[in-house]
C-alpha atoms as a PDB file:
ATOM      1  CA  UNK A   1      56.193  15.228  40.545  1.00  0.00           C
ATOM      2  CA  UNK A   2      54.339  16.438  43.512  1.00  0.00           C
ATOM      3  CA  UNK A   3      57.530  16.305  45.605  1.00  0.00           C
ATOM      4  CA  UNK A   4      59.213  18.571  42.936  1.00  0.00           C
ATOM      5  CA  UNK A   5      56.167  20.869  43.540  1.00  0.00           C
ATOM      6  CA  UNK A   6      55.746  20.989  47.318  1.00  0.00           C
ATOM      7  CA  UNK A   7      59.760  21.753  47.902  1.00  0.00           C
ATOM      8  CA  UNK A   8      59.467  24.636  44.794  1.00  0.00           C
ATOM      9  CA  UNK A   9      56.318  25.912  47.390  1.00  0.00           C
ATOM     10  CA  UNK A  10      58.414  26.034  50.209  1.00  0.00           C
ATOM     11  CA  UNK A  11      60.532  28.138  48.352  1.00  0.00           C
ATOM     12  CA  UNK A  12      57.667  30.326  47.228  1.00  0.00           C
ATOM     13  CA  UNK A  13      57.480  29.290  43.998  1.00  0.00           C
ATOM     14  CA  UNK A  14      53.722  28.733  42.985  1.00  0.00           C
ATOM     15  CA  UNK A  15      52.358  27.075  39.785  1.00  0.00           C
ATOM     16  CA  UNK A  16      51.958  29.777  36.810  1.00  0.00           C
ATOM     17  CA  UNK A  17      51.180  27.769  34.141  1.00  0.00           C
ATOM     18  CA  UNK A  18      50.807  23.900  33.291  1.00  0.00           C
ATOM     19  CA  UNK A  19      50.608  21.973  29.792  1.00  0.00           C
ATOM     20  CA  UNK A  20      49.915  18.010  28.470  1.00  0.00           C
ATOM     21  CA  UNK A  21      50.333  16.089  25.512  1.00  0.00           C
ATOM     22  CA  UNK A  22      48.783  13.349  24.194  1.00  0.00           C
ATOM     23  CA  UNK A  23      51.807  10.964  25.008  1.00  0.00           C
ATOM     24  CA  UNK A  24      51.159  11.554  29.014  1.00  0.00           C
ATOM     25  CA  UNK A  25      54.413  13.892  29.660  1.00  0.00           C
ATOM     26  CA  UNK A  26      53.381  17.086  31.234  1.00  0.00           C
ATOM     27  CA  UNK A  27      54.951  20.678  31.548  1.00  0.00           C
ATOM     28  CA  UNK A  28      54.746  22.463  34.722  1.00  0.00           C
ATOM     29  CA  UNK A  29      55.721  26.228  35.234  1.00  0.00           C
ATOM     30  CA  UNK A  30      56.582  27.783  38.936  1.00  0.00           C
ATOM     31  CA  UNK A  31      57.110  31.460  39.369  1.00  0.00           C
ATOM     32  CA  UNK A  32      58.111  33.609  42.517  1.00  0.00           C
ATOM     33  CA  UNK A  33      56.210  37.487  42.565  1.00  0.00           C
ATOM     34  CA  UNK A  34      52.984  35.965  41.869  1.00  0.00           C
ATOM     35  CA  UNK A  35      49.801  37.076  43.890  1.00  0.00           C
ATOM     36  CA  UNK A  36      49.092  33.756  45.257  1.00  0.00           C
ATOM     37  CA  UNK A  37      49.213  32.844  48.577  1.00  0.00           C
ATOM     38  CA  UNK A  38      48.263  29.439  48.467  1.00  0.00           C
ATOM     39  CA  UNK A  39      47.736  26.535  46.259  1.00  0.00           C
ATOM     40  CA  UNK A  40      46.140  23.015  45.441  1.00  0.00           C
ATOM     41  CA  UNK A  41      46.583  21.260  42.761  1.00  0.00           C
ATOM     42  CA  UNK A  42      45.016  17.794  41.631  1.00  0.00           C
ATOM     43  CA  UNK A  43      45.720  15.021  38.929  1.00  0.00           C
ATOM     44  CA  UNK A  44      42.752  12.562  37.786  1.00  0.00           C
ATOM     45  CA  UNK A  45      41.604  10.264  35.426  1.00  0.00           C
ATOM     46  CA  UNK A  46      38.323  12.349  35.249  1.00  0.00           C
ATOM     47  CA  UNK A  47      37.859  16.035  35.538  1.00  0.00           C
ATOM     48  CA  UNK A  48      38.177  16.949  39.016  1.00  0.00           C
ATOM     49  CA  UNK A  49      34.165  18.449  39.441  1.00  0.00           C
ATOM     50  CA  UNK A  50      33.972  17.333  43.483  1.00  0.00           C
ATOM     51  CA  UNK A  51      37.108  18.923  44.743  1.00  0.00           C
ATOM     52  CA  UNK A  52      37.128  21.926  42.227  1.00  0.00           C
ATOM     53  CA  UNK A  53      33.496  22.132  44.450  1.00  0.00           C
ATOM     54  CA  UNK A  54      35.207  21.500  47.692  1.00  0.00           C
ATOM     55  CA  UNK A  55      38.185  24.208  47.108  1.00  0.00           C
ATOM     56  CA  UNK A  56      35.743  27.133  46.029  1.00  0.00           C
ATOM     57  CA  UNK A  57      34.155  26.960  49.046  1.00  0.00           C
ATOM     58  CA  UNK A  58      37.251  27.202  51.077  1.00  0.00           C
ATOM     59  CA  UNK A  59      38.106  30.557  48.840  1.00  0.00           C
ATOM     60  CA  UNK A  60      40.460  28.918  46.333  1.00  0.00           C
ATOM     61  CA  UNK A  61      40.207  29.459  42.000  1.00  0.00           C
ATOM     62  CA  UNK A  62      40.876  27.565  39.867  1.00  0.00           C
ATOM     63  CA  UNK A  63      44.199  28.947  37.907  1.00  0.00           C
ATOM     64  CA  UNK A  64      45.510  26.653  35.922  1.00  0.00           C
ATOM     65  CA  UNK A  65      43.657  23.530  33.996  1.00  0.00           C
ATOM     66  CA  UNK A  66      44.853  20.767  31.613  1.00  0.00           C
ATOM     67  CA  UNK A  67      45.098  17.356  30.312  1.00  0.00           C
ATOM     68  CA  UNK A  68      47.920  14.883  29.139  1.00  0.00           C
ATOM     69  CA  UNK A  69      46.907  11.832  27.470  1.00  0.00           C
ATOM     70  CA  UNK A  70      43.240  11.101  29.274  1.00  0.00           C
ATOM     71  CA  UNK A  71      44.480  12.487  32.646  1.00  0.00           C
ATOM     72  CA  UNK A  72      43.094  16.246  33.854  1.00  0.00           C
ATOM     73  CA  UNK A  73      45.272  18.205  36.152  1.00  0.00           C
ATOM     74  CA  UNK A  74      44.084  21.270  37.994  1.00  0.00           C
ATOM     75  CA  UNK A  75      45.157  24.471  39.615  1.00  0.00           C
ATOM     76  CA  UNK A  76      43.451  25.843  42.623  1.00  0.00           C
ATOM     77  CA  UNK A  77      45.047  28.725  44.102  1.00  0.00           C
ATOM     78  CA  UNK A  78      44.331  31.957  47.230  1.00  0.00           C
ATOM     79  CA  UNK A  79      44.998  35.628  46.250  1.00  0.00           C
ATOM     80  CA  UNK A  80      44.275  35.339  42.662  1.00  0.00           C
ATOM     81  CA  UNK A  81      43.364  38.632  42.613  1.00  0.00           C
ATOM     82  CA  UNK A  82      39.913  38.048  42.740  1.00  0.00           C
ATOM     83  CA  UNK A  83      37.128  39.111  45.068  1.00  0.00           C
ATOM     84  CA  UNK A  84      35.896  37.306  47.902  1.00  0.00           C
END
């Protein structure tokens, strides 16, 4: 899956929107005309609190958050849109 992801970012697609279910599958949407500028993103067995820490400080948000099955992924992403 993260292969998938990094060659959609090369092609300046970023993450709009992800989803889980209970079973473990996942749904992941990519989008081009968004604001960002650059992105993160992070699957765990436990929610994420350390780097979601780590990539505020180096000016990311978090933009997109969820779980499938007992696994959390997260979204950190530049040029949200919000202030610095």
């Amino acid at each position: 899956m993260k292969e998938w992801i990094m060659e959609h970012w090369e092609k300046n697609y970023y993450i709009s929107a992800i989803a889980g279910a209970n079973n473990g599958s996942s749904l992941i949407v990519m989008s081009r005309g968004t604001s960002y500028t650059q992105q993160s993103c992070k699957a765990s067995d436990s929610f994420p609190f350390k780097w979601i820490n780590k990539k505020w400080k180096e000016g990311f948000y978090v933009t997109a958050m969820a779980t499938s099955g007992s696994r959390w992924g997260v979204v950190m992403s530049r040029g949200a849109g919000f202030p610095n």
